[in-house]
Protein backbone atom coordinates (compact mmCIF):
# COMPACT_ATOMS: atom_id res chain seq x y z
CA UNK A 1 37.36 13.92 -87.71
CA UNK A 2 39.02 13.80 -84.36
CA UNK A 3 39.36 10.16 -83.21
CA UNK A 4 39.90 9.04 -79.74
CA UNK A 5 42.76 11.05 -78.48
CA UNK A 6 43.52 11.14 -74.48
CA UNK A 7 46.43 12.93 -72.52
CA UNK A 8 47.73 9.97 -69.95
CA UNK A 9 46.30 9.94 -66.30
CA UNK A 10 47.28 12.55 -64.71
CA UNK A 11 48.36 10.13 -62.00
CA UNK A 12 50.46 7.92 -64.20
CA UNK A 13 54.10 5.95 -63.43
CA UNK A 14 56.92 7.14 -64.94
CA UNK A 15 56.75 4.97 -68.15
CA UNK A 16 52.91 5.48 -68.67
CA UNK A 17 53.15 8.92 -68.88
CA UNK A 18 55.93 8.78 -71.26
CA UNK A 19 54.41 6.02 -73.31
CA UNK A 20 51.03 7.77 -72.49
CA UNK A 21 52.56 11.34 -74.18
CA UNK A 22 53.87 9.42 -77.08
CA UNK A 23 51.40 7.46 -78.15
CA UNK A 24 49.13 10.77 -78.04
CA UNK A 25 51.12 12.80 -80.39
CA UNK A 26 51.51 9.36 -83.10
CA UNK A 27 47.66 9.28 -82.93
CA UNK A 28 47.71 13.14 -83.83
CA UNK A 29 50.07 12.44 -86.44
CA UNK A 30 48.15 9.74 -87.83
CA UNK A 31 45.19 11.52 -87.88
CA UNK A 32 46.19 14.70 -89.77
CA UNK A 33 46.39 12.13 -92.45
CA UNK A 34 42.85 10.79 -91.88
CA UNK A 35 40.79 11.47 -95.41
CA UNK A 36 43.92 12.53 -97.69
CA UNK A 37 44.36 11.42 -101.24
CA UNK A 38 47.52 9.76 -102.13
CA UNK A 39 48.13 12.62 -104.57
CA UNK A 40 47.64 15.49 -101.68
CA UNK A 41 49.86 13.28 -99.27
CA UNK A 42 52.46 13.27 -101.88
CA UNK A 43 51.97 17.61 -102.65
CA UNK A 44 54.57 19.63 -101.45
CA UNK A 45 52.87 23.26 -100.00
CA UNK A 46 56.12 25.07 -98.37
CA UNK A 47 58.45 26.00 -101.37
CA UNK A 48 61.01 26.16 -99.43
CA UNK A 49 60.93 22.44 -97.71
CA UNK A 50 59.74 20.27 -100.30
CA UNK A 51 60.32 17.07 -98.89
CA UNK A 52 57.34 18.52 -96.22
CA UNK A 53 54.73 16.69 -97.07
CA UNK A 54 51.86 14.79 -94.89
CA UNK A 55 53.80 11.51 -96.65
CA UNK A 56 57.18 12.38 -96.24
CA UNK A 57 56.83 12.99 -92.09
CA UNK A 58 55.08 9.84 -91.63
CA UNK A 59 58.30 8.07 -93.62
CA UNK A 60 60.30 9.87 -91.83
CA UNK A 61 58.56 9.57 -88.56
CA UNK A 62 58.67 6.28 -89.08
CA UNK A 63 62.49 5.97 -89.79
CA UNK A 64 62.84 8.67 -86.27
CA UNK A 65 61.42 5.72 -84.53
CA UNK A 66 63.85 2.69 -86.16
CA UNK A 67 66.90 4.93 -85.67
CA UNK A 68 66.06 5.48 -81.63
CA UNK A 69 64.96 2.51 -80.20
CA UNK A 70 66.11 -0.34 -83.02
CA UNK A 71 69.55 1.69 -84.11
CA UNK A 72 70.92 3.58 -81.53
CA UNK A 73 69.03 1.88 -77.82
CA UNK A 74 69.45 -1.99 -79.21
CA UNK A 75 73.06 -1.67 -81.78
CA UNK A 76 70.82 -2.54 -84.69
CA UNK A 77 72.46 -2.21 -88.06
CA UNK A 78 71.51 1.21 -89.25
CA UNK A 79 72.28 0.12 -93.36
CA UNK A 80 68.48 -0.53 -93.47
CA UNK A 81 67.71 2.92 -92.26
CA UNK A 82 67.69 5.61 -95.07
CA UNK A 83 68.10 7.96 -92.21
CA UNK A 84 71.97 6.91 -92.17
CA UNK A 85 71.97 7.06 -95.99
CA UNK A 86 74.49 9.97 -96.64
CA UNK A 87 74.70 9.65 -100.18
CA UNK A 88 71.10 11.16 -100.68
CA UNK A 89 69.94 14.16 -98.20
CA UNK A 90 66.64 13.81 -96.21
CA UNK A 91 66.42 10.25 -96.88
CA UNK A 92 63.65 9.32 -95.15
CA UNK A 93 61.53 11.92 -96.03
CA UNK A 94 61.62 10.75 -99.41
CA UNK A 95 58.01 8.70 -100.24
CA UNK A 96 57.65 8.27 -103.67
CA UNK A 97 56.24 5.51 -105.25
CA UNK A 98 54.12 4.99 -101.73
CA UNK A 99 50.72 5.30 -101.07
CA UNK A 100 50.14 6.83 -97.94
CA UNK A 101 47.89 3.98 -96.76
CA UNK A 102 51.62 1.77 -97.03
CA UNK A 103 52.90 4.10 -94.81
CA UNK A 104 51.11 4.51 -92.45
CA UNK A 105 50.64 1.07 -91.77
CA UNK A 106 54.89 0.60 -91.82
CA UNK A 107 54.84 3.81 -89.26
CA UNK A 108 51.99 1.43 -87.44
CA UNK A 109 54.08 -1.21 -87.39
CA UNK A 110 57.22 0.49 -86.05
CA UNK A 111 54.90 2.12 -83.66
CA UNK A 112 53.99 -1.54 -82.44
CA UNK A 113 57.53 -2.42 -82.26
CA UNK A 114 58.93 0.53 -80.50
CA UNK A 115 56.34 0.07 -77.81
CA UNK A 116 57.50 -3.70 -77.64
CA UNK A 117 61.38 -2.84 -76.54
CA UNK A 118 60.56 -0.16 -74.48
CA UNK A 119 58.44 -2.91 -72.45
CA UNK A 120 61.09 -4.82 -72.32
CA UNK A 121 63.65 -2.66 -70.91
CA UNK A 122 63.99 -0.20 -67.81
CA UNK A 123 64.22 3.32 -68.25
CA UNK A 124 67.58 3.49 -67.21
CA UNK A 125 68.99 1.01 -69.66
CA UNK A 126 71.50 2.90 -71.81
CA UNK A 127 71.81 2.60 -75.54
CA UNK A 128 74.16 -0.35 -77.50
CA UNK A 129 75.45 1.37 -80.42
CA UNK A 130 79.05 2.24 -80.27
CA UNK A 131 78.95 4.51 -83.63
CA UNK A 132 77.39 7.35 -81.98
CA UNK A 133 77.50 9.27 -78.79
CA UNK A 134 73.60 9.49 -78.72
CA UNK A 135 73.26 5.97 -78.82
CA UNK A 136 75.12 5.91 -75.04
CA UNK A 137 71.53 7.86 -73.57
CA UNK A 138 69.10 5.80 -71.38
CA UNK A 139 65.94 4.91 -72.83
CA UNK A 140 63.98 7.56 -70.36
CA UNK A 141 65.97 10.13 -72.45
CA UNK A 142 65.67 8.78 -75.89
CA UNK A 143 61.73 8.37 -74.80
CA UNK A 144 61.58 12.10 -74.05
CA UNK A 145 63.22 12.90 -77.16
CA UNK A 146 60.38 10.61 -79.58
CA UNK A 147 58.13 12.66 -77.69
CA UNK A 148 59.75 15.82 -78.42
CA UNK A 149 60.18 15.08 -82.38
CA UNK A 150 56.77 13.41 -82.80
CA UNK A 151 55.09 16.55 -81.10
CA UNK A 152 56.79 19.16 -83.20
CA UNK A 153 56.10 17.11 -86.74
CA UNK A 154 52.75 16.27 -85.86
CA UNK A 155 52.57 20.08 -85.71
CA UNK A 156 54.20 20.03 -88.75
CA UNK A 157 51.32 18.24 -90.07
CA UNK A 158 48.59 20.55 -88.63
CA UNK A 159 49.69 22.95 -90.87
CA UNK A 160 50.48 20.88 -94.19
CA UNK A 161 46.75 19.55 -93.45
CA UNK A 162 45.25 23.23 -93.49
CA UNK A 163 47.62 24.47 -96.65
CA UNK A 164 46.48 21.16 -98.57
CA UNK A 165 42.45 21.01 -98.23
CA UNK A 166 41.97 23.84 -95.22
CA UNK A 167 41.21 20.69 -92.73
CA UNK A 168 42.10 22.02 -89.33
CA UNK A 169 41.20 20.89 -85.78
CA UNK A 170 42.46 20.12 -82.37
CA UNK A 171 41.21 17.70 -79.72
């Protein structure tokens, strides 16, 4: 089950290991959702987070991704972003209606894109949007922090995998 997953050289720049260390813990994310139905990605196992399930932390991962580096790094307009939506609580996390297969590919996507302006910008380039006092951090910190999030739900997902079908496994 375990697809290709690699830690970054251990003699990497700056911004390969921190690309390097993201990338990782995306691939683990994406493949705790390697062989689910659309009906177990969609089944809630912890009574007391519903919302936790394998689909609702890729939408929301997804989302995590737009709101750092589209939102708050480049001054994008966070209306698109259910993550901003106030009017309806976890947001983000909410999937239904979506096959898993959709997405993933949208998390893919973001993935793709978030990888894209981080290329094009230094580490030391600060955030654009005004609205919130997060959005004044460099990228190197807002990096760190994807890494941070994406680590902890994609451990999040090790264990929604094992309640749903008992799949477990590290690389």
């Amino acid at each position: 089950m375990a697809p290709e997953l690699a830690r970054p050289p251990l003699q990497a720049d700056e911004r390969t290991a921190l690309i390097g260390w993201l990338d990782l813990q995306r691939k683990i994310l994406r493949w705790k959702c390697e062989g689910l139905s659309d009906d177990d990605a969609h089944r809630s196992v912890i009574p007391t987070s519903p919302d936790m399930t394998m689909a609702g932390l890729i939408s929301h991962m997804r989302w995590t991704e737009h709101t750092w580096l589209e939102v708050l790094f480049l001054g994008g307009d966070e209306k698109q972003n259910p993550s901003f939506d106030e009017s309806r609580e976890d947001a983000d996390w909410h999937s239904e209606g979506r096959s898993l297969a959709e997405l993933v590919a949208e998390y893919d996507t973001q993935c793709a894109r978030s990888n894209a302006i981080v290329a094009a910008a230094s580490l030391d380039d600060v955030g654009r949007h005004p609205g919130f006092r997060s959005g004044s951090a460099n990228l190197r910190w807002m990096l760190i922090h994807l890494i941070e999030e994406t680590g902890r739900h994609a451990g999040h997902a090790d264990i929604v995998r094992e309640l749903l079908d008992g799949t477990k496994g590290y690389y």
